[in-house]
N, C-alpha and C. Protein backbone atom coordinates (compact mmCIF):
# COMPACT_ATOMS: atom_id res chain seq x y z
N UNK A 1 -22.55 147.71 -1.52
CA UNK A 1 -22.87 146.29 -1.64
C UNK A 1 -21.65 145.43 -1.40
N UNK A 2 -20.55 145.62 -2.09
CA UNK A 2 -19.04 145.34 -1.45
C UNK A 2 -19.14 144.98 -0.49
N UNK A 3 -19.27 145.98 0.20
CA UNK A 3 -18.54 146.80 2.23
C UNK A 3 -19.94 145.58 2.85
N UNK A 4 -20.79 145.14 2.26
CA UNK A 4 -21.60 144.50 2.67
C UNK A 4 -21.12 142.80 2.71
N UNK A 5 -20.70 142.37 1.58
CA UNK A 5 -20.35 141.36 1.59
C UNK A 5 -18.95 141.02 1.81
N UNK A 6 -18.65 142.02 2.29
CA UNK A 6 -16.61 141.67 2.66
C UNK A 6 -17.03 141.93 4.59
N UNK A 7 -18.01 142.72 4.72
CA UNK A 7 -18.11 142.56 6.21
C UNK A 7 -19.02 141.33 6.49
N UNK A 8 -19.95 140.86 5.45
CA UNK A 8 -20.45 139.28 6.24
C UNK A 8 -19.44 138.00 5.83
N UNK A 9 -18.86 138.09 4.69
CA UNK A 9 -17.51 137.36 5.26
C UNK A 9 -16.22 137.15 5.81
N UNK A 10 -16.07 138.65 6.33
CA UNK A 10 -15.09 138.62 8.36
C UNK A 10 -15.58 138.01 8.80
N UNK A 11 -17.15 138.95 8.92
CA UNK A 11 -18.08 138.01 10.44
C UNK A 11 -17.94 136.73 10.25
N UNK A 12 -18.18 136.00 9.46
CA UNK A 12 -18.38 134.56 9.41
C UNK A 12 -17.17 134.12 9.14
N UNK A 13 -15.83 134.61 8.97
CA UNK A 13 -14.51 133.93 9.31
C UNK A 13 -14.22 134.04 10.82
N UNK A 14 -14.34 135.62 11.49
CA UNK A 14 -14.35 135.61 12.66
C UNK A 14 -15.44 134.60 13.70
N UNK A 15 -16.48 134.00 12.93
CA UNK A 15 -16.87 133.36 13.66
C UNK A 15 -16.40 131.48 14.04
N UNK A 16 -16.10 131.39 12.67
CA UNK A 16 -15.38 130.47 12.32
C UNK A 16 -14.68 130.07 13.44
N UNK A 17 -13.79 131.04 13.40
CA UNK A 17 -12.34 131.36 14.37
C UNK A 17 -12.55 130.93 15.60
N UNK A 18 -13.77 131.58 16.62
CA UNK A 18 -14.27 131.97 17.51
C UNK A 18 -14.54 130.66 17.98
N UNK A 19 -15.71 129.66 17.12
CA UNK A 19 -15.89 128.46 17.16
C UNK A 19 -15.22 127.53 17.23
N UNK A 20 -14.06 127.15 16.36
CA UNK A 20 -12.92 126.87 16.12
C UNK A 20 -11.94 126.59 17.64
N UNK A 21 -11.93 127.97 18.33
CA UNK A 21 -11.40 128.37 19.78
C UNK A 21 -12.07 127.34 20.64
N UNK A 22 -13.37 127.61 20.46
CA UNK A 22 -14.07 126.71 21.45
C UNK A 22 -14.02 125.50 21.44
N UNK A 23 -14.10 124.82 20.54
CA UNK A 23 -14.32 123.46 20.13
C UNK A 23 -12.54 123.41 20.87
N UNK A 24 -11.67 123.78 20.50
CA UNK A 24 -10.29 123.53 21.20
C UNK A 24 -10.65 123.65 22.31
N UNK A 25 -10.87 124.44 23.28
CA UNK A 25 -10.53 125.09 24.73
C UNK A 25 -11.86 123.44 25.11
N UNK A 26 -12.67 123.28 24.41
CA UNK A 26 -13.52 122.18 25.07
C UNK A 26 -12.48 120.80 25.06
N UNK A 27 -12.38 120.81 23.84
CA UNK A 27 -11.67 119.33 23.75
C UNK A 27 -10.40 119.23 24.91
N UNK A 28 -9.37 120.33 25.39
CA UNK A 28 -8.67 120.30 26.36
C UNK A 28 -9.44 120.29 27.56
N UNK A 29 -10.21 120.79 27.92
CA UNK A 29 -11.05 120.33 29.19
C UNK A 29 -11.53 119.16 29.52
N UNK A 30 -12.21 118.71 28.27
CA UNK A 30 -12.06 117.34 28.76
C UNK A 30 -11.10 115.80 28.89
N UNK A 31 -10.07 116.60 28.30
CA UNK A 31 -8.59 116.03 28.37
C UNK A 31 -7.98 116.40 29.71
N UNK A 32 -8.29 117.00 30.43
CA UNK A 32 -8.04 117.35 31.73
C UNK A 32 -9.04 116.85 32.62
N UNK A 33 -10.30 116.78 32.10
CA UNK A 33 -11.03 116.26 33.24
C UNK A 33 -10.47 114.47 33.08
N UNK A 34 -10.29 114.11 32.00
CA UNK A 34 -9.71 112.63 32.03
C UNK A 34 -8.73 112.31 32.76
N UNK A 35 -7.56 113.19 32.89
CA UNK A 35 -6.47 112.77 33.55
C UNK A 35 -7.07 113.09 34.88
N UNK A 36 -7.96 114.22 35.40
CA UNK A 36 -8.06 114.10 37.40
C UNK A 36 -8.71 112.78 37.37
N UNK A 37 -9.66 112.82 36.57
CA UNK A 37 -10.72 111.49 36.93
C UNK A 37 -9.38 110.07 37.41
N UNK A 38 -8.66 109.95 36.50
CA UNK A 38 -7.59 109.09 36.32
C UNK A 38 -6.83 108.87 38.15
N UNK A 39 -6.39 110.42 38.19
CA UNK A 39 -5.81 110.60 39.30
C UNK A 39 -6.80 110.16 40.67
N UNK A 40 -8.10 111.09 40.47
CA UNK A 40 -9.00 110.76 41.21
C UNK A 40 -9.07 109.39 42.45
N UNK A 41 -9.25 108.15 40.64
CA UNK A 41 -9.11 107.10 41.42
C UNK A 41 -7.99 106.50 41.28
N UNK A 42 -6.96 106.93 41.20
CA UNK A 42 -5.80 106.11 42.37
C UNK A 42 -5.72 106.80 43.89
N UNK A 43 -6.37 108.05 43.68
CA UNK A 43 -6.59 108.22 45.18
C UNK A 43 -7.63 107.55 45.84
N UNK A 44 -8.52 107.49 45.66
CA UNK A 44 -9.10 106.37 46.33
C UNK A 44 -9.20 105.05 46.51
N UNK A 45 -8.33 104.39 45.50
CA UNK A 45 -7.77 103.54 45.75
C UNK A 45 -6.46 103.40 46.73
N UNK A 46 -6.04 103.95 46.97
CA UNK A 46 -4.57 104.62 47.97
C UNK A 46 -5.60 105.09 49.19
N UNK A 47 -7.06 105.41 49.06
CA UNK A 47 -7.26 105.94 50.49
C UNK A 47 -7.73 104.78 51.44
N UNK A 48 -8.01 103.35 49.89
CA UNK A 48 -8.87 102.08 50.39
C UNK A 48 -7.46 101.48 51.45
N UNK A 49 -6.58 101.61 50.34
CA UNK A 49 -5.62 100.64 50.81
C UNK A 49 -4.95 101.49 52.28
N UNK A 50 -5.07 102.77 52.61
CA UNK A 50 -4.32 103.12 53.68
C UNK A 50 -5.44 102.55 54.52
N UNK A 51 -7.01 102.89 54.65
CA UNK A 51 -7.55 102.73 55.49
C UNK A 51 -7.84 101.04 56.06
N UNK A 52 -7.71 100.08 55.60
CA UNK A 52 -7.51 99.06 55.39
C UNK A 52 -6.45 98.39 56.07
N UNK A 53 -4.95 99.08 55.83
CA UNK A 53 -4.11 98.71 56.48
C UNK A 53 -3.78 99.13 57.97
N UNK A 54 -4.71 100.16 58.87
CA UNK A 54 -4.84 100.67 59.76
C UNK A 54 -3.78 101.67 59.50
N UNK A 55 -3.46 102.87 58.68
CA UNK A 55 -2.82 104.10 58.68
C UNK A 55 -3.43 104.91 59.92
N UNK A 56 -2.30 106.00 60.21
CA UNK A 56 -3.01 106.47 61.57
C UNK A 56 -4.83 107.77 60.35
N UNK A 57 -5.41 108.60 61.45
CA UNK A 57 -6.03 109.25 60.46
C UNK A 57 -5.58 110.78 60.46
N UNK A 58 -4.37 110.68 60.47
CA UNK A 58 -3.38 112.26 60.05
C UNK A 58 -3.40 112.04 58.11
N UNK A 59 -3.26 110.87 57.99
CA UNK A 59 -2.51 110.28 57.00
C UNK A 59 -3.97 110.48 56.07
N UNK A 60 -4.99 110.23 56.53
CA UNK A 60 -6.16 109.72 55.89
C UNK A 60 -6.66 110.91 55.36
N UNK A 61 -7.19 111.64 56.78
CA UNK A 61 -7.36 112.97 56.24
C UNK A 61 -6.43 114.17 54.88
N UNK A 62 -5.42 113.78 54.63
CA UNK A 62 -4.20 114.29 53.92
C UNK A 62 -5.04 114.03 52.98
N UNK A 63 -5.44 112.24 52.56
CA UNK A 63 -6.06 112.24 51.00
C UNK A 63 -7.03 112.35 50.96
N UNK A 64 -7.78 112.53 52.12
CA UNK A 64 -9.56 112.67 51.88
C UNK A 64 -9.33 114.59 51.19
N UNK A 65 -8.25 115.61 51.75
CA UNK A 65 -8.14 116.77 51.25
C UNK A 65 -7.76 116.65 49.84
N UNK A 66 -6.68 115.79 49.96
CA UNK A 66 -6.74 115.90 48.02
C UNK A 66 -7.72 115.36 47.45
N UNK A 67 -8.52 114.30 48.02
CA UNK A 67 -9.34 113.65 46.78
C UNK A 67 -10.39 114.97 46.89
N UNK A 68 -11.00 115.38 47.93
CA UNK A 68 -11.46 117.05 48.07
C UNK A 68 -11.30 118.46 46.79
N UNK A 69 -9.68 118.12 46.70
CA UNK A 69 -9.28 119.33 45.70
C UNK A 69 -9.43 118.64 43.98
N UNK A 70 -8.91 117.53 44.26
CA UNK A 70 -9.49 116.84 42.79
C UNK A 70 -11.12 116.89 42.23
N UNK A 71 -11.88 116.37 42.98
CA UNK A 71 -13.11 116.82 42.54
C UNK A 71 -13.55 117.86 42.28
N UNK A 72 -13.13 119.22 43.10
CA UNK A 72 -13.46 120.57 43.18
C UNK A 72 -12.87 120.83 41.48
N UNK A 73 -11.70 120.36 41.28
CA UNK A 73 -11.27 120.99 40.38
C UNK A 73 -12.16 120.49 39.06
N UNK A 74 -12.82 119.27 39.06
CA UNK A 74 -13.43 118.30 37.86
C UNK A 74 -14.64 119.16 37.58
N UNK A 75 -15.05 119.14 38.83
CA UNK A 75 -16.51 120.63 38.79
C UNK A 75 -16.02 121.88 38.07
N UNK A 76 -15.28 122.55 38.56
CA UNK A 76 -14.85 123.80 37.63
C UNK A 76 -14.44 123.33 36.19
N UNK A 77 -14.19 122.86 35.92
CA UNK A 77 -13.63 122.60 34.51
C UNK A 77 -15.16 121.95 33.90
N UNK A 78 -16.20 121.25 34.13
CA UNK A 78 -17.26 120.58 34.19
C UNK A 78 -18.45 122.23 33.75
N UNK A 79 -17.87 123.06 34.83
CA UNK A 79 -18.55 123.96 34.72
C UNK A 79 -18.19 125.17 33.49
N UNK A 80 -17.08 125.02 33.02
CA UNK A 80 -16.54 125.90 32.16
C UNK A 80 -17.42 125.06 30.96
N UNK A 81 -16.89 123.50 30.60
CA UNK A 81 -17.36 123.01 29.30
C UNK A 81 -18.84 123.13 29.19
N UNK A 82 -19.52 123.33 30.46
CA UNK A 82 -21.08 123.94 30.33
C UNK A 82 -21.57 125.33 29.46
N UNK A 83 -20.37 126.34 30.28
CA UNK A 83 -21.02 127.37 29.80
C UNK A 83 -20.57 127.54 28.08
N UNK A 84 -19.16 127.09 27.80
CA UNK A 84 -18.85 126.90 26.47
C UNK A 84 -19.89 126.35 25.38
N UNK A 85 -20.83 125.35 25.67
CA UNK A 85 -21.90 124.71 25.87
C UNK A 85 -22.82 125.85 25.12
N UNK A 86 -22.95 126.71 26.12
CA UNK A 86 -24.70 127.03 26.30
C UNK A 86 -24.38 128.34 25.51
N UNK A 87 -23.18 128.96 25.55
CA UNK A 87 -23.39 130.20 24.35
C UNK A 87 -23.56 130.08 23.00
N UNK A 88 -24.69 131.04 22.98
CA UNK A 88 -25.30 130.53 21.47
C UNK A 88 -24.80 131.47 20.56
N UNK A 89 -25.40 131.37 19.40
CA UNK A 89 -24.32 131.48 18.26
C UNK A 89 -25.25 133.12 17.86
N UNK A 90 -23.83 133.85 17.81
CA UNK A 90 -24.30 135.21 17.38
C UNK A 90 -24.98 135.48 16.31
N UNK A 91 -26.13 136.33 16.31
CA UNK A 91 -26.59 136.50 15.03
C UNK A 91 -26.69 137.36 14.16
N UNK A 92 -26.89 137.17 12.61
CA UNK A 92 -26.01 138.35 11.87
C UNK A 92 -26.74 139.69 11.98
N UNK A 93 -26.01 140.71 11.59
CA UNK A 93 -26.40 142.00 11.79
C UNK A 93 -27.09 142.23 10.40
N UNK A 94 -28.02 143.12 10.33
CA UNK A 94 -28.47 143.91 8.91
C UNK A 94 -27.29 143.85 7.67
N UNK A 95 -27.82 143.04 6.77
CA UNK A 95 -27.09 143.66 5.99
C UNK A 95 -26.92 142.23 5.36
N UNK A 96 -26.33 141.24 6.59
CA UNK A 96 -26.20 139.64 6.63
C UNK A 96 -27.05 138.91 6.06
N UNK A 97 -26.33 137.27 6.57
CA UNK A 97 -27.39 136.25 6.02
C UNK A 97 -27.91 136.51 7.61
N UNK A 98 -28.89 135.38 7.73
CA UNK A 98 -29.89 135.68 8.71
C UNK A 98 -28.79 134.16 9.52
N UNK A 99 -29.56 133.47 10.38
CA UNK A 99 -28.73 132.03 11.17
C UNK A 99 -29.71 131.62 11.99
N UNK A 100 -30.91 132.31 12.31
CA UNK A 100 -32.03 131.92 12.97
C UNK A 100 -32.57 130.94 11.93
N UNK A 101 -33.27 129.72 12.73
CA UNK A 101 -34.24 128.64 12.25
C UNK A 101 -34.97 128.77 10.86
N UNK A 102 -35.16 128.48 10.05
CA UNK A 102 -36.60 129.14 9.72
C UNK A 102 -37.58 128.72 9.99
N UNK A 103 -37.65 127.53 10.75
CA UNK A 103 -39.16 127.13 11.75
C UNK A 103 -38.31 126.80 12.90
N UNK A 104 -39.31 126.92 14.25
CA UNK A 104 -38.90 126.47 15.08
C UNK A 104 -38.24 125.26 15.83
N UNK A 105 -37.62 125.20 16.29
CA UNK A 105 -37.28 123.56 16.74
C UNK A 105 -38.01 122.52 17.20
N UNK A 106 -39.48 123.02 17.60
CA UNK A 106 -39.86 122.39 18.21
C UNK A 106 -40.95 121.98 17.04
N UNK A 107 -41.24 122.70 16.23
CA UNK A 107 -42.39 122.57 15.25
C UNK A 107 -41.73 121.51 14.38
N UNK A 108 -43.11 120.13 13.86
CA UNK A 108 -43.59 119.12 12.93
C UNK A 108 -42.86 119.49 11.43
N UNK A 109 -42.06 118.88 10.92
CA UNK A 109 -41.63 118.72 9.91
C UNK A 109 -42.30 118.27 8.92
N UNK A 110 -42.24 118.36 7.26
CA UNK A 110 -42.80 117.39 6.74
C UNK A 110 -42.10 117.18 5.20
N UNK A 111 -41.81 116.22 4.85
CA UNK A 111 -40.62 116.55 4.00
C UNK A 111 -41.18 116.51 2.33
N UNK A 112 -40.43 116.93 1.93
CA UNK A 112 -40.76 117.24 0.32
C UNK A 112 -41.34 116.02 -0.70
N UNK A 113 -42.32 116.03 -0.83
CA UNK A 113 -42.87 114.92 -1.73
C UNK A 113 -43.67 115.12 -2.30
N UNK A 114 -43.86 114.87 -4.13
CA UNK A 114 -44.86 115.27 -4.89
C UNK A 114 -46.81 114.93 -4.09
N UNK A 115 -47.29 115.97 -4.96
CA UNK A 115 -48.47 116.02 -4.37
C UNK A 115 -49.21 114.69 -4.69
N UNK A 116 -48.85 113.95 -5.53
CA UNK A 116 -49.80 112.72 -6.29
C UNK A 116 -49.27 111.23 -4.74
N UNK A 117 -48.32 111.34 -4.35
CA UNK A 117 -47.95 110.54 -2.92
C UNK A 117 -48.67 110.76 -1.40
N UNK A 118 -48.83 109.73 -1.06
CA UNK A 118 -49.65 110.17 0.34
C UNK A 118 -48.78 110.57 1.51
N UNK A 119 -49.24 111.95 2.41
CA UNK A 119 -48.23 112.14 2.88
C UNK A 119 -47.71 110.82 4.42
N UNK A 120 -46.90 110.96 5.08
CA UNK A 120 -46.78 109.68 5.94
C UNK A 120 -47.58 110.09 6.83
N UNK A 121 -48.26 110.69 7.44
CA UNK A 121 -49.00 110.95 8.72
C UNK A 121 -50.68 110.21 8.01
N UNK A 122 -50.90 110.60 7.11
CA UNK A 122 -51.80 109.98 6.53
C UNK A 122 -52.12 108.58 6.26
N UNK A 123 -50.98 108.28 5.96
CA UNK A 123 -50.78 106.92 5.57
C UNK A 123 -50.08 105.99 6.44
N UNK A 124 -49.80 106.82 8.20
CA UNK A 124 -49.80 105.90 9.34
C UNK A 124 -51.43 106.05 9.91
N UNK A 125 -52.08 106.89 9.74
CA UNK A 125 -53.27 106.90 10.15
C UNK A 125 -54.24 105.52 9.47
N UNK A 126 -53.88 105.46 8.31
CA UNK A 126 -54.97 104.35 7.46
C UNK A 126 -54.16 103.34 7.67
N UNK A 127 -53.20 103.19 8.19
CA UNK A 127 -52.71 101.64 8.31
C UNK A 127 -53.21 101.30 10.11
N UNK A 128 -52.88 102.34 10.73
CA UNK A 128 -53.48 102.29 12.49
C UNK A 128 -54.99 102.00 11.77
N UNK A 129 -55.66 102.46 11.37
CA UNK A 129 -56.89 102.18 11.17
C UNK A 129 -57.67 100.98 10.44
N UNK A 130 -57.05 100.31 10.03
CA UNK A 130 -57.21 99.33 9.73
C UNK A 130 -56.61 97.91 10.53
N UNK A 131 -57.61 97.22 10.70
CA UNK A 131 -57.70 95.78 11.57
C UNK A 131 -57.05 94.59 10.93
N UNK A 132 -55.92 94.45 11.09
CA UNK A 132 -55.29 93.23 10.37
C UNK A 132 -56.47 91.98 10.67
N UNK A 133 -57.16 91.97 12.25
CA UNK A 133 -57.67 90.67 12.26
C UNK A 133 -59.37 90.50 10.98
N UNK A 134 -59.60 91.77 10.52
CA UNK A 134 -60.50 91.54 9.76
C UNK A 134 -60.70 90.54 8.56
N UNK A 135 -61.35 89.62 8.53
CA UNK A 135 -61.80 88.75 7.60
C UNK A 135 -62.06 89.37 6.34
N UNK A 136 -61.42 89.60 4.64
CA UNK A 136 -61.99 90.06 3.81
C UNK A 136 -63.70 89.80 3.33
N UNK A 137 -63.90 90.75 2.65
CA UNK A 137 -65.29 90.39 2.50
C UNK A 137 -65.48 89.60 1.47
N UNK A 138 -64.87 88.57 0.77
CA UNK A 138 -65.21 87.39 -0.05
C UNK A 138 -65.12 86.08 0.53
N UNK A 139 -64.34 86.17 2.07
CA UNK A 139 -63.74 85.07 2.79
C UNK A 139 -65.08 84.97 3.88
N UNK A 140 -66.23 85.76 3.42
CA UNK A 140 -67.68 85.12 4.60
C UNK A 140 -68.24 83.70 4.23
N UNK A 141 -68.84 83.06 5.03
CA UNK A 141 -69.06 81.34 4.48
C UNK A 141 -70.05 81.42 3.04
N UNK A 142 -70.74 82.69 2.99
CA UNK A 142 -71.68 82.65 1.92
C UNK A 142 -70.71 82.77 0.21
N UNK A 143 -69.67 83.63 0.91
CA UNK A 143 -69.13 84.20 -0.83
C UNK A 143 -67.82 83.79 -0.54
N UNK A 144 -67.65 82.60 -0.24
CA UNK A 144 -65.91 81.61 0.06
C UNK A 144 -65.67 81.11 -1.50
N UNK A 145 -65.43 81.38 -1.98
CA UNK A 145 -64.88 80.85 -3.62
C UNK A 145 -64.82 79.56 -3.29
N UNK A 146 -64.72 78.55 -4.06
CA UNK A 146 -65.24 76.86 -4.43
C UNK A 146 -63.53 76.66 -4.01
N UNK A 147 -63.39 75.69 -3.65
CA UNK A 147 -61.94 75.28 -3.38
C UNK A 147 -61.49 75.03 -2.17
N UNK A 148 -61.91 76.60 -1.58
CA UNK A 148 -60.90 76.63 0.13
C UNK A 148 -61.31 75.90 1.26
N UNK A 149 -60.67 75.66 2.00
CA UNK A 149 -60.61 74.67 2.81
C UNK A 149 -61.83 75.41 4.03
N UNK A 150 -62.47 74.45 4.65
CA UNK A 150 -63.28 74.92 5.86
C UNK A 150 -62.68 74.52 6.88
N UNK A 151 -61.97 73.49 7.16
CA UNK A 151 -61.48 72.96 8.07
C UNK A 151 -59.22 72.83 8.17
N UNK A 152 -59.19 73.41 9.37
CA UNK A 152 -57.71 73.24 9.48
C UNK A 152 -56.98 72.13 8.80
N UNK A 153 -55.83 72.12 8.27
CA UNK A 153 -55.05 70.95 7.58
C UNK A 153 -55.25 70.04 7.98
N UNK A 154 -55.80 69.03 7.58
CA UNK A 154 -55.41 67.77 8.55
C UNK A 154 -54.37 67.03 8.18
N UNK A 155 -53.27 67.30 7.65
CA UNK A 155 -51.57 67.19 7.69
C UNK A 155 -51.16 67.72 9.50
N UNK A 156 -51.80 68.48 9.59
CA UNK A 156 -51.25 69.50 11.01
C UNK A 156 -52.16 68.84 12.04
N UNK A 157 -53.44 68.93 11.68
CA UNK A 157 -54.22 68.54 12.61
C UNK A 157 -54.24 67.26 13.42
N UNK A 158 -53.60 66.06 12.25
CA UNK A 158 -53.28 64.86 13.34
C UNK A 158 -51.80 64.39 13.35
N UNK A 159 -51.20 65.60 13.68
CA UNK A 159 -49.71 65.55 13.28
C UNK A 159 -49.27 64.74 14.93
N UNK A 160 -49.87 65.15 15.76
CA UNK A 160 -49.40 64.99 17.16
C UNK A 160 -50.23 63.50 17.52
N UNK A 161 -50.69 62.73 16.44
CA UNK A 161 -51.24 61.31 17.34
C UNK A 161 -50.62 60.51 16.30
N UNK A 162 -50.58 59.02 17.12
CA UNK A 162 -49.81 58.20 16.72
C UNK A 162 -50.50 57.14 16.58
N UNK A 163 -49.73 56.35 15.68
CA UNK A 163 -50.63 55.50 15.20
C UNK A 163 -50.48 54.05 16.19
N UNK A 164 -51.60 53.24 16.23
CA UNK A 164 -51.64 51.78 17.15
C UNK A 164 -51.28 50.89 16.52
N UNK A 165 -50.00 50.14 17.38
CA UNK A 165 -49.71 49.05 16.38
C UNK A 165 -50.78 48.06 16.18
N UNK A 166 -51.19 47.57 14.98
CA UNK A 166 -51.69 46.23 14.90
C UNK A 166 -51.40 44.84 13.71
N UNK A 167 -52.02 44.04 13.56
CA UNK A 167 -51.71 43.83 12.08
C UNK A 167 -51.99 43.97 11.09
N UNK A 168 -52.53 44.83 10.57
CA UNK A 168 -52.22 46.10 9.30
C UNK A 168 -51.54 46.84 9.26
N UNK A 169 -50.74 47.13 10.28
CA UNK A 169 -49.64 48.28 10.31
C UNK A 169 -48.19 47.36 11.28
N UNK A 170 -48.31 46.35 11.04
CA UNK A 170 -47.63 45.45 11.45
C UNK A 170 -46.10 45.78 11.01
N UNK A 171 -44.45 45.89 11.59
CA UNK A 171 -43.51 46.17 11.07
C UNK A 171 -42.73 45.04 10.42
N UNK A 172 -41.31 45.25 9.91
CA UNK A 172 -41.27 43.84 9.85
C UNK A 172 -40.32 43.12 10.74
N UNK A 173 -40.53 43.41 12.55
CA UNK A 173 -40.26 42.92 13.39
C UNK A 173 -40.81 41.39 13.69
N UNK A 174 -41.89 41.81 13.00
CA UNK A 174 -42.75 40.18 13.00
C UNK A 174 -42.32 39.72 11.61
N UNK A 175 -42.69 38.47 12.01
CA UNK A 175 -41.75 36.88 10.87
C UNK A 175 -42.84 36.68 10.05
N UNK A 176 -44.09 37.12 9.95
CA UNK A 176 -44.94 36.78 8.88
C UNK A 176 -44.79 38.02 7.97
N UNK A 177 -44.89 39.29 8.66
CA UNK A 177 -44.53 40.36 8.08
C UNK A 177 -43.33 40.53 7.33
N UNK A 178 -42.14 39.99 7.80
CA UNK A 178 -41.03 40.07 7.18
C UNK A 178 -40.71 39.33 5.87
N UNK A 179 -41.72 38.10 5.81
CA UNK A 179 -41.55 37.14 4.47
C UNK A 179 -42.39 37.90 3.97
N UNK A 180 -43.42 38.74 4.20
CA UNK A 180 -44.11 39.26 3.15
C UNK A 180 -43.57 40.61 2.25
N UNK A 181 -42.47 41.21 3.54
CA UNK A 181 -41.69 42.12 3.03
C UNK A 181 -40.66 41.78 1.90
N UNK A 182 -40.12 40.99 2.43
CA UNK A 182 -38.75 40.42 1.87
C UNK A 182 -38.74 39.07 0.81
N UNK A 183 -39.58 38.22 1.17
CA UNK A 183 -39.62 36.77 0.96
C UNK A 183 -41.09 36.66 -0.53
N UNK A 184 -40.49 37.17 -1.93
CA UNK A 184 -41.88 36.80 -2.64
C UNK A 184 -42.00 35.41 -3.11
N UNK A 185 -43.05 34.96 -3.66
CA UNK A 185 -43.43 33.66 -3.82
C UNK A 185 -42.65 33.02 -5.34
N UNK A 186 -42.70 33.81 -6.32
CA UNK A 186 -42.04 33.97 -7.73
C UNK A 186 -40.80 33.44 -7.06
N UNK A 187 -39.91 34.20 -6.13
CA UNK A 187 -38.69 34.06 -5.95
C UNK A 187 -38.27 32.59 -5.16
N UNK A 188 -38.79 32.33 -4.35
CA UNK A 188 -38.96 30.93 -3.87
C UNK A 188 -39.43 29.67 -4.57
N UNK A 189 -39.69 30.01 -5.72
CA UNK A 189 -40.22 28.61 -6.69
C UNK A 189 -38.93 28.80 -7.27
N UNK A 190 -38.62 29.85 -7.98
CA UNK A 190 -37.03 29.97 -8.81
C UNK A 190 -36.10 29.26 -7.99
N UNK A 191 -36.12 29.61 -6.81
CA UNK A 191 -35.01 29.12 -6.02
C UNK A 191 -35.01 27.40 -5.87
N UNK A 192 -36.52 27.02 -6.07
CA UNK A 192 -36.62 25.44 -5.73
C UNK A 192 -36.53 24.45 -7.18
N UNK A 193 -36.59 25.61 -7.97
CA UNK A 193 -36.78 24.88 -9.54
C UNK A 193 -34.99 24.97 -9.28
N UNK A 194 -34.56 25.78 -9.39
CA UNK A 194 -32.81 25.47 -9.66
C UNK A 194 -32.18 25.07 -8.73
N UNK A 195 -32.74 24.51 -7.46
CA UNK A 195 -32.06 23.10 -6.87
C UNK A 195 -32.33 22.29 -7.48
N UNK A 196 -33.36 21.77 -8.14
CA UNK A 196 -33.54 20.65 -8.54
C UNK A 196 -33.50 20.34 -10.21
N UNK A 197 -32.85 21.40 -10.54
CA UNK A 197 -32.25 21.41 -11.84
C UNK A 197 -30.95 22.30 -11.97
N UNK A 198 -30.23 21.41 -11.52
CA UNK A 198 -28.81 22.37 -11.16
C UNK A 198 -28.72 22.90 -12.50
N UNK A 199 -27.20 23.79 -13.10
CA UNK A 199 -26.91 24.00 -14.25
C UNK A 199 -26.04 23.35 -14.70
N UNK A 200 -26.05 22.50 -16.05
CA UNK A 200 -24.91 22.03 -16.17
C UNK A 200 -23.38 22.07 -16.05
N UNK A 201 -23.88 23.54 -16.21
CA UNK A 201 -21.84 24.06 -16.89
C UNK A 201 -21.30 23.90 -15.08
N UNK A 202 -22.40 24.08 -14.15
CA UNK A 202 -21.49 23.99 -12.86
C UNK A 202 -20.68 23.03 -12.58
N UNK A 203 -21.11 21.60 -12.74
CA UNK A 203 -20.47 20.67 -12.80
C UNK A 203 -19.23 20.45 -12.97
């Protein structure tokens, strides 16, 4: 039982290790594919500017071969971080933990929740199934509870018309309107009683 559990934890240090390797040897590959890419285009930028300036095409061809060997090389390295990629992960021998799935990848999940909760597939089904535009059944004209309105606001409803000037709605741009605004009758007798009874002490 020992020899059992001192050999599944090599394996799984050696795998460690192994992984470990890879994840390095990847991360430098693509630290290398960064710098050709880099290089890449200053060569083609250098092939814009020779061809442009009328270079003969001895000259041209020279970088159309390197920009040639640069790409070739982005592919191989492209192709290494693939296969690094695609090797899958060893699995344990008798004796081990297991490292396979325990359901498939492709198979419906469903996650842990007491039985008294509805599960979510259920409870997207009854919400898809149900018609937001449905009218409750107390809101029919027969069983409308006493109160609610039958007709749209009419705050809203005559929000967009305007009213006609006339004189009942007269502003006090007009001079009859304006003494009626401004000008009361109380106040205009006061004013005519104490002209004609100045106050003494003014004197």
């Amino acid at each position: 039982m020992l020899d059992n559990i001192l050999n599944t934890v090599k394996r799984g240090a050696e795998r460690v290790q192994r992984r470990g390797e890879e994840v390095a040897h990847a991360a430098r590959l693509r630290m290398e594919i960064f710098q050709l890419g880099r290089e890449l285009d200053a060569l083609y930028a250098r092939l814009g500017r020779a061809y442009h300036a009328g270079t003969p095409a001895e000259v041209l061809s020279g970088i159309q071969d390197e920009v040639r060997r640069l790409e070739d090389e982005i592919r191989a390295r492209e192709h290494l971080m693939a296969e690094l990629n695609s090797e899958p992960e060893p699995a344990a021998t008798e004796g081990g933990l297991s490292t396979a799935p325990a359901t498939p990848p492709g198979a419906p999940t469903e996650p842990t929740v007491p039985d008294a909760m509805p599960r979510p597939h259920h409870q997207e089904a009854t919400m898809n199934d149900r018609d937001p535009y449905q009218p409750p059944a107390d809101r029919t004209p027969d069983e409308r509870p006493a109160g609610v309105p039958t007709t749209p606001d009419p705050t809203m409803q005559h929000s967009d018309k305007r009213l006609e000037p006339g004189d009942e709605r007269a502003g006090v741009a007009l001079e009859a309107e304006r003494d009626k605004q401004f000008r009361h009758d109380h106040t205009i007798q006061e004013g005519k009683m104490a002209s004609r009874n100045p106050d003494p002490l003014d004197k």
